[in-house]
C-alpha atoms as a PDB file:
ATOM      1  CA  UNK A   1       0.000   0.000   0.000  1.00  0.00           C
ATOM      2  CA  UNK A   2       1.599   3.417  -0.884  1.00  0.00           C
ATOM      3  CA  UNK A   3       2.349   5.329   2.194  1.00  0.00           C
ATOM      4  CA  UNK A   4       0.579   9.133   2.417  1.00  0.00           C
ATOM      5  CA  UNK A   5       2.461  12.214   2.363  1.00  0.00           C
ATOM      6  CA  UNK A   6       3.462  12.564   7.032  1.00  0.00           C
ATOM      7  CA  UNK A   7       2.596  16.514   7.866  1.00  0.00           C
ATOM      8  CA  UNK A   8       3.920  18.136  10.810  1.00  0.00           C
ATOM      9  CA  UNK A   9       2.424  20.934  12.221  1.00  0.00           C
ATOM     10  CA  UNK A  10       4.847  22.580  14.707  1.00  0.00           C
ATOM     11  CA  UNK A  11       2.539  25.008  16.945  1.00  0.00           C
ATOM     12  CA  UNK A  12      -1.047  23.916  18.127  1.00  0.00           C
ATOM     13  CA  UNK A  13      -2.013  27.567  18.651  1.00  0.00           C
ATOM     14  CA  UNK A  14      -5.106  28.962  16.304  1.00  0.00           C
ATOM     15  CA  UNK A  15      -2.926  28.600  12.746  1.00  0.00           C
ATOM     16  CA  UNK A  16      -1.700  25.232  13.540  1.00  0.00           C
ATOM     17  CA  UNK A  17      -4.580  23.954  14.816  1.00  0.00           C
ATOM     18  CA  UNK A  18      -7.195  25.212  12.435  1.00  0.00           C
ATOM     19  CA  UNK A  19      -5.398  24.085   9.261  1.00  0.00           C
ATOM     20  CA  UNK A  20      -4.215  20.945  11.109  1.00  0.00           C
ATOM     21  CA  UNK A  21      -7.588  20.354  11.247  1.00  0.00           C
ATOM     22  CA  UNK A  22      -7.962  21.391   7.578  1.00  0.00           C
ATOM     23  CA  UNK A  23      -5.436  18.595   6.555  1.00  0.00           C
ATOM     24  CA  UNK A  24      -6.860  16.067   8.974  1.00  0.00           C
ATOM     25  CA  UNK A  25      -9.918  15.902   6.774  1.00  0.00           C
ATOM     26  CA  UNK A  26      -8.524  14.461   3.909  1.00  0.00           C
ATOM     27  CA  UNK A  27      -7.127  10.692   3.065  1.00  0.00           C
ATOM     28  CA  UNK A  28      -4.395  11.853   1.094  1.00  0.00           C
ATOM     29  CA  UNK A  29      -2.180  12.983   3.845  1.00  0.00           C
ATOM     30  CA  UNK A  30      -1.438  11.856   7.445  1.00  0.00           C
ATOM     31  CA  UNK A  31      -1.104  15.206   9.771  1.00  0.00           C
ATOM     32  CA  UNK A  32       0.906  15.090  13.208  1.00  0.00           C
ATOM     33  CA  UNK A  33       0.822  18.089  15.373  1.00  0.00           C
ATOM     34  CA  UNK A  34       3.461  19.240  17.925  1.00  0.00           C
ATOM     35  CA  UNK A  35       2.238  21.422  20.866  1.00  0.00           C
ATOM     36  CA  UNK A  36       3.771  22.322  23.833  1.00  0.00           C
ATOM     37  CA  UNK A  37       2.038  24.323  26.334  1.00  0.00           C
ATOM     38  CA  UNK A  38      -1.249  22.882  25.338  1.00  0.00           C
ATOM     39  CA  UNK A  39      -0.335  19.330  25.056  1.00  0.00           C
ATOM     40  CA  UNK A  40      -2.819  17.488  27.405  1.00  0.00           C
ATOM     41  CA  UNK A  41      -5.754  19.714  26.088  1.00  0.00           C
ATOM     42  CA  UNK A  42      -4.472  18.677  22.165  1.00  0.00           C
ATOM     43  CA  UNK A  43      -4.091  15.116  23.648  1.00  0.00           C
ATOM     44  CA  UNK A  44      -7.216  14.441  25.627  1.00  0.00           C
ATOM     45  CA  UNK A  45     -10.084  16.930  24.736  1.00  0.00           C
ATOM     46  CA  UNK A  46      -8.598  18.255  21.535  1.00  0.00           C
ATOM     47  CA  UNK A  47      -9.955  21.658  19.616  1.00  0.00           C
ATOM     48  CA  UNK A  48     -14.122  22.507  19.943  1.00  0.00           C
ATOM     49  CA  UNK A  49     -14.310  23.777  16.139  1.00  0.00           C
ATOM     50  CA  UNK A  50     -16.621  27.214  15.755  1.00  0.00           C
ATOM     51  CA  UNK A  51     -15.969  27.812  12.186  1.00  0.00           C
ATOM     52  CA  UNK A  52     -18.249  30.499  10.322  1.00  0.00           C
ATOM     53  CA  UNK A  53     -17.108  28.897   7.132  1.00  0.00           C
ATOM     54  CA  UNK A  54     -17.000  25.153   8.076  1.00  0.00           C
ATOM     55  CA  UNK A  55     -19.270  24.755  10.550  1.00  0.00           C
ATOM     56  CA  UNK A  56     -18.895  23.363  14.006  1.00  0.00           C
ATOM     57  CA  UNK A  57     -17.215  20.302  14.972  1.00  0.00           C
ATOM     58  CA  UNK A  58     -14.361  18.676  17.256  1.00  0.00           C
ATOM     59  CA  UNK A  59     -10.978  18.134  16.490  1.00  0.00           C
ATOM     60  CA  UNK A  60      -9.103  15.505  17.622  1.00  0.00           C
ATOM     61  CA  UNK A  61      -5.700  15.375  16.561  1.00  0.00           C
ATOM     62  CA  UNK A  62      -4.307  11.394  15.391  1.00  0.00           C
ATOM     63  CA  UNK A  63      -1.402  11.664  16.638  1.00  0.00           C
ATOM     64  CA  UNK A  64       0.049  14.807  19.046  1.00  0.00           C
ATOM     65  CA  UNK A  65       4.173  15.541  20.334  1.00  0.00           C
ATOM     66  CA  UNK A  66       4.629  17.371  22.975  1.00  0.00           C
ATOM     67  CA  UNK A  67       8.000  18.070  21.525  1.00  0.00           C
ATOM     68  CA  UNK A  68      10.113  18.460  18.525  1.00  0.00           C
ATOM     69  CA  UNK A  69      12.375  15.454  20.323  1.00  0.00           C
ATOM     70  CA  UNK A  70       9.599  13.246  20.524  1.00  0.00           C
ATOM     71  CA  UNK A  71       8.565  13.711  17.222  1.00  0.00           C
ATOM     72  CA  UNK A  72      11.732  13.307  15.323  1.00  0.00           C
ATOM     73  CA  UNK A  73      11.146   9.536  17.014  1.00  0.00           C
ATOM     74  CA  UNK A  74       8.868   8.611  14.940  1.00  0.00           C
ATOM     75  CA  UNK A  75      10.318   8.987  11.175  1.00  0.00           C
ATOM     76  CA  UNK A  76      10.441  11.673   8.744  1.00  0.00           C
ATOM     77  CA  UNK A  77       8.311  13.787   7.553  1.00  0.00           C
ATOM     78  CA  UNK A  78       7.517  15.153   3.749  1.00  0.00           C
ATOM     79  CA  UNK A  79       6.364  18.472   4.942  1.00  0.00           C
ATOM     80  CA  UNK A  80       7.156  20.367   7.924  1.00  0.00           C
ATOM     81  CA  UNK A  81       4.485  23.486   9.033  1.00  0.00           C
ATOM     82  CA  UNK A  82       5.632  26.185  10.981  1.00  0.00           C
ATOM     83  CA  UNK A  83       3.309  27.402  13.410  1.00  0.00           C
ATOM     84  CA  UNK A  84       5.359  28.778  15.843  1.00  0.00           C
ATOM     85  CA  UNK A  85       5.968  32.754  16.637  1.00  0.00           C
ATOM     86  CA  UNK A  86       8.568  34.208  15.117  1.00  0.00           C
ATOM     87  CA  UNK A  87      11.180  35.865  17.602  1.00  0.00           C
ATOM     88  CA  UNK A  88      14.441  35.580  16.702  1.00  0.00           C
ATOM     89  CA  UNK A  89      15.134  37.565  19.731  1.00  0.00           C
ATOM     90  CA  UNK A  90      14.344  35.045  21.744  1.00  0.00           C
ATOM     91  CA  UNK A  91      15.045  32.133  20.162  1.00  0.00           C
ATOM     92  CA  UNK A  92      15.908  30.352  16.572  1.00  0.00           C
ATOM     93  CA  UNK A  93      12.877  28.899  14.986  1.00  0.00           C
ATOM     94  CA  UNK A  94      14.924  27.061  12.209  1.00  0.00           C
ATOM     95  CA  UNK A  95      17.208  25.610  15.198  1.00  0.00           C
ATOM     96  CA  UNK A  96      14.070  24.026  17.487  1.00  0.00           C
ATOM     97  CA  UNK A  97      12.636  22.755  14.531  1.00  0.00           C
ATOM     98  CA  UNK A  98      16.062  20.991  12.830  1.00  0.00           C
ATOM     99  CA  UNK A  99      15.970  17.434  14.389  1.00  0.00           C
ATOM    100  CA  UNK A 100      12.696  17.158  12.231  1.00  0.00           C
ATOM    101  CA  UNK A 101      14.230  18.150   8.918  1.00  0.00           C
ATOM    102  CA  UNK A 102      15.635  16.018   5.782  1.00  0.00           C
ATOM    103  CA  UNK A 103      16.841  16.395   2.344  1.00  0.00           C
ATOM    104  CA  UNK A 104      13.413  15.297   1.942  1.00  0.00           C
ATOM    105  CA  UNK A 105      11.294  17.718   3.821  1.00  0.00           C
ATOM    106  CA  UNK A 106       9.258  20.855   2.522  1.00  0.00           C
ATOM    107  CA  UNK A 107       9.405  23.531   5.097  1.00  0.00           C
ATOM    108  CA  UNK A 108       6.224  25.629   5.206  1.00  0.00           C
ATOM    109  CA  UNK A 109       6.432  28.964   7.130  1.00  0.00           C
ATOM    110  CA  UNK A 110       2.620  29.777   8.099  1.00  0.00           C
ATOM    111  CA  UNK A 111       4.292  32.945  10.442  1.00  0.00           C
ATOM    112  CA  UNK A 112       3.792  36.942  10.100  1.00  0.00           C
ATOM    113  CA  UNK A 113       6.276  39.093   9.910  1.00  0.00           C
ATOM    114  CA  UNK A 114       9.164  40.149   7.471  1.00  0.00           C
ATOM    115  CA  UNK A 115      12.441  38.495   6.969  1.00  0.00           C
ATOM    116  CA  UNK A 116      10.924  35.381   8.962  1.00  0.00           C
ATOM    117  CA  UNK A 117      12.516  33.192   5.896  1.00  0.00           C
ATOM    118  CA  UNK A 118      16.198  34.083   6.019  1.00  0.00           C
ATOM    119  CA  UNK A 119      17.078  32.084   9.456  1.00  0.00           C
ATOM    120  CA  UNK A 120      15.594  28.869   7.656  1.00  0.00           C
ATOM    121  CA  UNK A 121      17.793  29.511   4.401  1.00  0.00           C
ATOM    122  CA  UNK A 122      20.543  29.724   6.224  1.00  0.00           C
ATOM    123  CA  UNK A 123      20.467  26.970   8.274  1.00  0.00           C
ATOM    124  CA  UNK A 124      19.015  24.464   5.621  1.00  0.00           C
ATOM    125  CA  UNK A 125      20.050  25.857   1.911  1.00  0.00           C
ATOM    126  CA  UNK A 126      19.324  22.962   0.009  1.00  0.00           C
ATOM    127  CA  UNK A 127      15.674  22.656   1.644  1.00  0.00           C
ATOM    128  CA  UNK A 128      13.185  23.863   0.346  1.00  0.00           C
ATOM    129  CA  UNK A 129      11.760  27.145   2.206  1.00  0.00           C
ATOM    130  CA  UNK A 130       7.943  27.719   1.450  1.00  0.00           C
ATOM    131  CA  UNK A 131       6.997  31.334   2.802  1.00  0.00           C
ATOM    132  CA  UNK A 132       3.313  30.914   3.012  1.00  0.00           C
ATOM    133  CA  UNK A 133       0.870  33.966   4.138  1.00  0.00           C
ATOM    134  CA  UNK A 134      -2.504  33.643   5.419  1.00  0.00           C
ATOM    135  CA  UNK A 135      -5.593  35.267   5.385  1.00  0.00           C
ATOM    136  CA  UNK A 136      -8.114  34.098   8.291  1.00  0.00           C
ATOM    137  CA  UNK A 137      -9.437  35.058  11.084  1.00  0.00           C
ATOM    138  CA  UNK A 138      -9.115  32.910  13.920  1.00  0.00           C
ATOM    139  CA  UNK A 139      -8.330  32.675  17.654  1.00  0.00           C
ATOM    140  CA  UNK A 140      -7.711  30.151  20.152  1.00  0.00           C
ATOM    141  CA  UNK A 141      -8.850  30.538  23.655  1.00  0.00           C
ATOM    142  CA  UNK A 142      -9.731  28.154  26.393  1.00  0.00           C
ATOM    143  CA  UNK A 143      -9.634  24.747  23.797  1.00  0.00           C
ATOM    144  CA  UNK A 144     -11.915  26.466  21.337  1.00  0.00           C
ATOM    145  CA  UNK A 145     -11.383  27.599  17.530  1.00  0.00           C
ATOM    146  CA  UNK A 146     -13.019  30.071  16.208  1.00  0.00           C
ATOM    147  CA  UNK A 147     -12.362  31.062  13.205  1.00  0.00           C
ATOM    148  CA  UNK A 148     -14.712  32.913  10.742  1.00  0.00           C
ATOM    149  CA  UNK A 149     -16.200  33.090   7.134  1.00  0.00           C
ATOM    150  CA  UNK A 150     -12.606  33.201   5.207  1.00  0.00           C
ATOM    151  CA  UNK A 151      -9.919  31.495   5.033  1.00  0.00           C
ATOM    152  CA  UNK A 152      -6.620  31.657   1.864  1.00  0.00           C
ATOM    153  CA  UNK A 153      -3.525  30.294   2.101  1.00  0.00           C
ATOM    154  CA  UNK A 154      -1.108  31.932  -0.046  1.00  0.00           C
ATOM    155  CA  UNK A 155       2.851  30.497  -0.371  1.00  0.00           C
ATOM    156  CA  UNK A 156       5.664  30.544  -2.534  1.00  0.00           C
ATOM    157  CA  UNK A 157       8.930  28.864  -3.118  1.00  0.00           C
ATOM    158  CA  UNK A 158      11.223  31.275  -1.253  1.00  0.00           C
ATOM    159  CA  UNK A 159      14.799  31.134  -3.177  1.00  0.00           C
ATOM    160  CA  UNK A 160      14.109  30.653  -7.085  1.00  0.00           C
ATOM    161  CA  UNK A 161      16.635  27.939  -7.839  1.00  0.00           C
ATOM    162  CA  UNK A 162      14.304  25.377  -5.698  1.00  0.00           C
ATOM    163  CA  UNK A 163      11.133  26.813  -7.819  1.00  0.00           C
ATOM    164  CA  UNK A 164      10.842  24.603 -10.523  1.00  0.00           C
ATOM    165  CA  UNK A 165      12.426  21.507  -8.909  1.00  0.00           C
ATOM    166  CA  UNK A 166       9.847  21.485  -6.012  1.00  0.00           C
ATOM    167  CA  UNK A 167       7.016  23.139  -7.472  1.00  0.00           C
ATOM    168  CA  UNK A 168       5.065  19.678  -8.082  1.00  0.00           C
ATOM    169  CA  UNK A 169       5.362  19.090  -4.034  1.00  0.00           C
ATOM    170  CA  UNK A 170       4.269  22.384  -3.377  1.00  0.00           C
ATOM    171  CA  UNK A 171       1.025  22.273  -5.840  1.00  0.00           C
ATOM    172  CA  UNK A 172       0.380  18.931  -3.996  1.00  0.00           C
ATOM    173  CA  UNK A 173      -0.136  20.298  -0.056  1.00  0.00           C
ATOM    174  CA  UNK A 174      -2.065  23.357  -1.531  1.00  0.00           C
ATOM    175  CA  UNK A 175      -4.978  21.038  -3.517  1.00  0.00           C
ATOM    176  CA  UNK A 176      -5.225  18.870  -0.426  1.00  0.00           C
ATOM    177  CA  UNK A 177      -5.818  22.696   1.546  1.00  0.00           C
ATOM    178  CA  UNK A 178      -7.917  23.349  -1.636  1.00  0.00           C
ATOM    179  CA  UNK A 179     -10.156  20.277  -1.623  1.00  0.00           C
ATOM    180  CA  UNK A 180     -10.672  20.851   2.293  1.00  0.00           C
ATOM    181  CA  UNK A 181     -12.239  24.683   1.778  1.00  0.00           C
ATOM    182  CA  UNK A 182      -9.054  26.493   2.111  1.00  0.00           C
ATOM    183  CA  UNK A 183      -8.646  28.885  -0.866  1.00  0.00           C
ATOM    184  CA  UNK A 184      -4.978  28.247  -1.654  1.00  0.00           C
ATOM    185  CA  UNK A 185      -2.781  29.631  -4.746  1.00  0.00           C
ATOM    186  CA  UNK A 186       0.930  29.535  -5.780  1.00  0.00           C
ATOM    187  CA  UNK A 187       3.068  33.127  -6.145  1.00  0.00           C
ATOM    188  CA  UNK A 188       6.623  32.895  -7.872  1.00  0.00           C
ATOM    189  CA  UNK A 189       7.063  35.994  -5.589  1.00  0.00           C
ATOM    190  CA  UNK A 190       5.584  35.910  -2.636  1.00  0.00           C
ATOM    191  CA  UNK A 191       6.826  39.116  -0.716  1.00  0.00           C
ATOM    192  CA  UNK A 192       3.909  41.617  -1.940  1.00  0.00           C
ATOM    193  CA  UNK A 193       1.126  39.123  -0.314  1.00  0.00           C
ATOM    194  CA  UNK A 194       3.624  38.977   2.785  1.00  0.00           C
ATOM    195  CA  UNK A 195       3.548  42.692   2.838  1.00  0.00           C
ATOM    196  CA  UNK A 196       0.308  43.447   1.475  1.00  0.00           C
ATOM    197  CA  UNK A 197      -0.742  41.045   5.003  1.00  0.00           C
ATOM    198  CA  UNK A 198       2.027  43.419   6.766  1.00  0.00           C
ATOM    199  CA  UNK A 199       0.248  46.443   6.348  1.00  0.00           C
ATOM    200  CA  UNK A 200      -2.215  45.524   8.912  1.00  0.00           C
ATOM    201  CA  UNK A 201      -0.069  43.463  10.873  1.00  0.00           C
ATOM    202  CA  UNK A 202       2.797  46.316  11.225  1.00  0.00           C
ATOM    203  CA  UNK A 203       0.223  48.813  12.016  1.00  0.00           C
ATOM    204  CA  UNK A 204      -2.342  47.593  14.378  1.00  0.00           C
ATOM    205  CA  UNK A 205      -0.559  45.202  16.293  1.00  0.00           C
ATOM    206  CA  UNK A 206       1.993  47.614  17.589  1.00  0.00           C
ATOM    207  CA  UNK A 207      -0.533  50.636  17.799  1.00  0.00           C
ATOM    208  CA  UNK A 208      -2.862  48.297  20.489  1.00  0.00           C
ATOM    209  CA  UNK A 209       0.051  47.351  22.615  1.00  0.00           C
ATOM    210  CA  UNK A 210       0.202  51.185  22.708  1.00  0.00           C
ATOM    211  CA  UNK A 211      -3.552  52.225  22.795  1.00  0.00           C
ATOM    212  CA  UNK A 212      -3.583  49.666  26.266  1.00  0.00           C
ATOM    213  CA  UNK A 213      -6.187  46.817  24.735  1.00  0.00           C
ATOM    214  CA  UNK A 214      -8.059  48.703  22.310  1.00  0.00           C
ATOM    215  CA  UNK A 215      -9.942  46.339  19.257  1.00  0.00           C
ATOM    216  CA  UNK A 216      -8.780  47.176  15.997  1.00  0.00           C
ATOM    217  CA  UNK A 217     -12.600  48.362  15.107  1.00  0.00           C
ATOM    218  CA  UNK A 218     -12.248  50.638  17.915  1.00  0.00           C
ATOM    219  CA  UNK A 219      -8.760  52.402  16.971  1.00  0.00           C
ATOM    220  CA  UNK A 220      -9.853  52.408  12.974  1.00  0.00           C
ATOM    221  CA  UNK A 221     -13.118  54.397  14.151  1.00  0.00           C
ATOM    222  CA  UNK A 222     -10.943  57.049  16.798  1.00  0.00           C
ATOM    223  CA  UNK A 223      -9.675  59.683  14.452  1.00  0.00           C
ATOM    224  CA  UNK A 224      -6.330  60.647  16.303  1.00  0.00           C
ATOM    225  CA  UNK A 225      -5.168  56.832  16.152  1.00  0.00           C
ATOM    226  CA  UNK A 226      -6.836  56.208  12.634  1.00  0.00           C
ATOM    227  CA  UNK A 227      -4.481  59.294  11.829  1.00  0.00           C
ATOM    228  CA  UNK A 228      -1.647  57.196  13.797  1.00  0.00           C
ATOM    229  CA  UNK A 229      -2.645  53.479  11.764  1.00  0.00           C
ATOM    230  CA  UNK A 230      -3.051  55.063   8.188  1.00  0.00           C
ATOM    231  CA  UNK A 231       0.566  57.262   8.587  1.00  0.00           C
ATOM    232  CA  UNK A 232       2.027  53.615   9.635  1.00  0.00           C
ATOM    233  CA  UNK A 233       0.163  52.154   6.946  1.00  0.00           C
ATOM    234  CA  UNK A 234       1.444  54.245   5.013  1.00  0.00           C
ATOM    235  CA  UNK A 235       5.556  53.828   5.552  1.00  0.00           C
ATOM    236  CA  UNK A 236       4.607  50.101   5.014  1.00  0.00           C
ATOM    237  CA  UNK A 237       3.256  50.760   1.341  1.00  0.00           C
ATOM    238  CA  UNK A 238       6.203  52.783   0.281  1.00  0.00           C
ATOM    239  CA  UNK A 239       8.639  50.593   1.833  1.00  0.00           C
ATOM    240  CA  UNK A 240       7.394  47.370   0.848  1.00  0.00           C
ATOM    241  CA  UNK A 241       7.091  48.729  -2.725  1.00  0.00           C
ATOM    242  CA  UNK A 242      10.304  49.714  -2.586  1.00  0.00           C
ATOM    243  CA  UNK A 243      11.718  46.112  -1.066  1.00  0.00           C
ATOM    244  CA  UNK A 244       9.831  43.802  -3.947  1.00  0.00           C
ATOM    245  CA  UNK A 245       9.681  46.078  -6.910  1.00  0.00           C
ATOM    246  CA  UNK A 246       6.411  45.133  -7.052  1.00  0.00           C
ATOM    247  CA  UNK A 247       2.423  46.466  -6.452  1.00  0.00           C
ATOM    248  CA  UNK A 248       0.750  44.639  -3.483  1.00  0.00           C
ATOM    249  CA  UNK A 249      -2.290  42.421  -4.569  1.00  0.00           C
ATOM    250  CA  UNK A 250      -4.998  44.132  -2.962  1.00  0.00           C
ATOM    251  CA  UNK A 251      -6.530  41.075  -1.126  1.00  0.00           C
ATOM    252  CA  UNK A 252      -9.768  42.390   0.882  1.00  0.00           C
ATOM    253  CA  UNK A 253      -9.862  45.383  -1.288  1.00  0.00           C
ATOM    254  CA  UNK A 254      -6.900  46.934   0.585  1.00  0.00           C
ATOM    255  CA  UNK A 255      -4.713  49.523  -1.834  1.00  0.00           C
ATOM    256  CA  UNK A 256      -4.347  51.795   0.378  1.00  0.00           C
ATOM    257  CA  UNK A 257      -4.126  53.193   3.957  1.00  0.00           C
ATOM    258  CA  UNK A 258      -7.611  54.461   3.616  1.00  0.00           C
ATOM    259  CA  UNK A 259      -9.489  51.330   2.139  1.00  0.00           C
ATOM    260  CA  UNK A 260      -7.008  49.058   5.116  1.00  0.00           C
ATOM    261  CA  UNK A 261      -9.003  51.080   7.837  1.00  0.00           C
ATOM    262  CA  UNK A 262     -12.446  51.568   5.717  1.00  0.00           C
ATOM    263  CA  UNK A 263     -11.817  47.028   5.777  1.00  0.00           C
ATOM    264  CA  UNK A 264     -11.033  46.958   9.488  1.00  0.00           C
ATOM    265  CA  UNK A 265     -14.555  48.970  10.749  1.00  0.00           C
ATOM    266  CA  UNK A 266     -15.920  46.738   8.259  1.00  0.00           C
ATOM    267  CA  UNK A 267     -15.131  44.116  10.432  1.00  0.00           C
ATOM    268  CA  UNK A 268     -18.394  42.725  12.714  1.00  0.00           C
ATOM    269  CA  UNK A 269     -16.864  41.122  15.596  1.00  0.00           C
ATOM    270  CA  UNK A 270     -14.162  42.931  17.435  1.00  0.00           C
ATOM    271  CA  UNK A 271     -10.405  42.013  16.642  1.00  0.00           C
ATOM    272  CA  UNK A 272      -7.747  41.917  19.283  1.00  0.00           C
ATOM    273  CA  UNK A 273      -4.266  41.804  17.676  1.00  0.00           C
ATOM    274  CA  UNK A 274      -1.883  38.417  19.206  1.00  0.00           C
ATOM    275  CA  UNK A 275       0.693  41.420  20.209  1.00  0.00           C
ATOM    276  CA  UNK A 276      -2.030  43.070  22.556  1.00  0.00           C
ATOM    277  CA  UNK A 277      -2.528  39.334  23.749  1.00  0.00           C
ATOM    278  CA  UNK A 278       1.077  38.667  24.211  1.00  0.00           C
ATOM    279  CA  UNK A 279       1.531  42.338  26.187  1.00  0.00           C
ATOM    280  CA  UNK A 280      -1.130  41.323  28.413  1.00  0.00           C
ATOM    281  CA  UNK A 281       0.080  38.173  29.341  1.00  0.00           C
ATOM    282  CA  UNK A 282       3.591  39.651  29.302  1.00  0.00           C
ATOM    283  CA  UNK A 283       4.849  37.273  26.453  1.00  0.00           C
ATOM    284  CA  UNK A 284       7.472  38.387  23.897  1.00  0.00           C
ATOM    285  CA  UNK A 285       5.715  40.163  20.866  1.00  0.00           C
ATOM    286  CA  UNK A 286       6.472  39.900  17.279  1.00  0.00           C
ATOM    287  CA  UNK A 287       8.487  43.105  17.502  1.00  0.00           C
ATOM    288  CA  UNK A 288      11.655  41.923  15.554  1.00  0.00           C
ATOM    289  CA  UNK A 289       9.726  40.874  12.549  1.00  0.00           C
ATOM    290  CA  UNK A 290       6.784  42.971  12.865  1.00  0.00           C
ATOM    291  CA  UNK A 291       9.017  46.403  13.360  1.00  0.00           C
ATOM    292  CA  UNK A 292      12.679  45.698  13.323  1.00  0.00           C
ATOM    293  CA  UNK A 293      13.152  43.895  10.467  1.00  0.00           C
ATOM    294  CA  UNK A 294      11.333  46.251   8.231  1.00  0.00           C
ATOM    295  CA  UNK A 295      13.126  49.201  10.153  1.00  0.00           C
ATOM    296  CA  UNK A 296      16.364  47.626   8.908  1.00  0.00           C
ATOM    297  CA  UNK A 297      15.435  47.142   4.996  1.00  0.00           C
ATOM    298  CA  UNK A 298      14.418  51.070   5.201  1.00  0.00           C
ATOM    299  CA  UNK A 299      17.343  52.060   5.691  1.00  0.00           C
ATOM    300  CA  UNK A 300      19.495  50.143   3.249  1.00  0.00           C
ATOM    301  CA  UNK A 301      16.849  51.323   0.779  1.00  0.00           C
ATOM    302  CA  UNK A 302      16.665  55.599   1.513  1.00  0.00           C
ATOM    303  CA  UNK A 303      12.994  55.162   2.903  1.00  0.00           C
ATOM    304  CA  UNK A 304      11.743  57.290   6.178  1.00  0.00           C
ATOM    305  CA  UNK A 305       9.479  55.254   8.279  1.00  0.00           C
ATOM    306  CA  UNK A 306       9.349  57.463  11.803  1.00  0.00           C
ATOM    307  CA  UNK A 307       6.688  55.861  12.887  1.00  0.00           C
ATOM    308  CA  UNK A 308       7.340  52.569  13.056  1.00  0.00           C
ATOM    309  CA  UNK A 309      10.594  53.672  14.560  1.00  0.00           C
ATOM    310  CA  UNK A 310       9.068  55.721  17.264  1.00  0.00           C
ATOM    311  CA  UNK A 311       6.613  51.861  17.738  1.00  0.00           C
ATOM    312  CA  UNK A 312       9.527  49.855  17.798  1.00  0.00           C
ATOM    313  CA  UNK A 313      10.948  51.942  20.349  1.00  0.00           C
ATOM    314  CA  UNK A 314       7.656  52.345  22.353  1.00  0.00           C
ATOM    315  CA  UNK A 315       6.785  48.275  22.570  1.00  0.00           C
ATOM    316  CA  UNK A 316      10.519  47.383  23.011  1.00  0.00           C
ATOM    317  CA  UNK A 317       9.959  49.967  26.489  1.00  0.00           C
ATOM    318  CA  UNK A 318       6.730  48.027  27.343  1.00  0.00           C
ATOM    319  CA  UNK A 319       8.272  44.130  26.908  1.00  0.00           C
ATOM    320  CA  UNK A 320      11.185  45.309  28.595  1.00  0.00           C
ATOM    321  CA  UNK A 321       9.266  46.533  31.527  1.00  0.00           C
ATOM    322  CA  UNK A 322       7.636  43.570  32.034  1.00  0.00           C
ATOM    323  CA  UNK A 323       9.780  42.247  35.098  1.00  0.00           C
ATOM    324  CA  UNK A 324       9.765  45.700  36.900  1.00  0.00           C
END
């Protein structure tokens, strides 16, 4: 019998677990997931599913690790998911993830930020890196998923010499996400989705650490921090412009600062960005990827971005005064 394609999702927070349970729905794949801080919840109970655009349901992962370790047990793996945050201040995501990886193994990046591939090419060039950016809605709390009415999965081939070799293993994992609900497309160039995503995601997460738990809805509709999002916004379009050479694909209708905060009051239920979260719980935030990195491609390319400088400097204060 021919053996399926193994999965590994590593992360069982709301993107690992949602298109964990995604993959789990099909027969052409076999889908591990490695958790850590929510390992007996994964193991015993698994995920209540309250899904706008799939309904409701339970899922109950096959097979669960609570660690990298443990996992790398149990064979290899065709494709390898990251899940995980990405704070390379804090730790190396391509070094807690290596005892999994083999000539063999497609590395998927499901993480935000900028620059989040470059620690990955470096420690495995002859992998292939997959940068992949979504689009949903979702959040974990208390063992539940919800997610709502959307959900596209868009991922490229990160350096072009591994394009065409791997692009038939690549097409594979995206009509298995396909033929479970999850819109999911191919980019040669991937960077304007990752910063058309960014514009949001290096606006409002930093801006609610700073606003002290307001929901994006809220901030969009205030007209001193709309000012504040759509001048961020702003830097992010001319910068990432600048970066890929490229327009941004307008997913959600967003071209510019004014249509990104016309989409967010759009939004129904109020949206609490993961940095806010993290702030609140006193976790590390994003802020290398989300601010730094992007802070550091602006100036080897002659743009001005004050305010994500004056962020940066602002949420770096607040993490660091955490243990005062």
């Amino acid at each position: 019998m021919e053996l399926k394609p193994r999965v590994l999702i590593v992360g069982g927070g709301a993107i690992g677990a949602l298109f964990g349970w995604r993959l789990s729905q099909s027969d052409r794949v076999s889908v591990s997931l490695v958790c850590r801080s929510n390992y007996t919840e994964a193991k015993t109970r698994g995920y209540l599913v309250d899904s706008a655009q799939f309904g409701k349901g339970v899922y109950r992962p096959k097979s669960v690790f609570q660690s990298i370790d443990e996992a790398s047990l149990c064979g290899s793996y065709d494709y390898v998911i990251v899940a995980l945050k990405a704070l390379p201040n804090i730790y190396d995501c391509a070094d807690r993830v290596a005892r999994v990886i083999t000539p063999s193994t497609m590395v998927m990046l499901f993480q935000n930020g900028i620059g989040i591939e470059d620690p990955f090419v470096k420690r495995f060039p002859h992998v292939p890196i997959v940068s992949t950016v979504s689009f949903v809605s979702v959040k974990h709390e208390n063992g539940v998923l919800k997610h709502g009415g959307f959900s596209m999965l868009a991922s490229g081939i990160h350096l072009p010499e591994h394009r065409l070799v791997y692009a038939d293993k690549l097409q594979f994992i995206c009509d298995v996400f396909g033929e479970q609900g999850v819109s999911s497309i191919i980019e040669q160039d991937i960077q304007p989705y990752r910063w058309q995503k960014h514009i949001l995601n290096g606006s409002t997460n930093p801006v609610s650490v700073i606003c002290n738990g307001a929901s994006c809805q809220q901030m969009a509709k205030n007209p001193h921090c709309r000012t504040l999002l759509e001048e961020t916004m702003a830097e992010i379009f001319v910068l990432g412009k600048k970066v890929t050479g490229r327009a941004f694909p307008g997913v959600d209708g967003i071209v510019d600062p004014e249509s990104a905060t016309s989409y967010i009051k759009s939004i129904p239920v109020p949206v609490y960005t993961s940095m806010l979260v993290d702030s609140q719980c006193k976790r590390p935030m994003e802020r290398d990827v989300i601010l730094k990195n992007p802070i550091a491609l602006a100036a080897q390319h002659g743009v001005d971005v004050p305010h994500m400088k004056a962020l940066y400097a602002m949420v770096t204060m607040i993490e660091e005064g955490y243990s005062k």
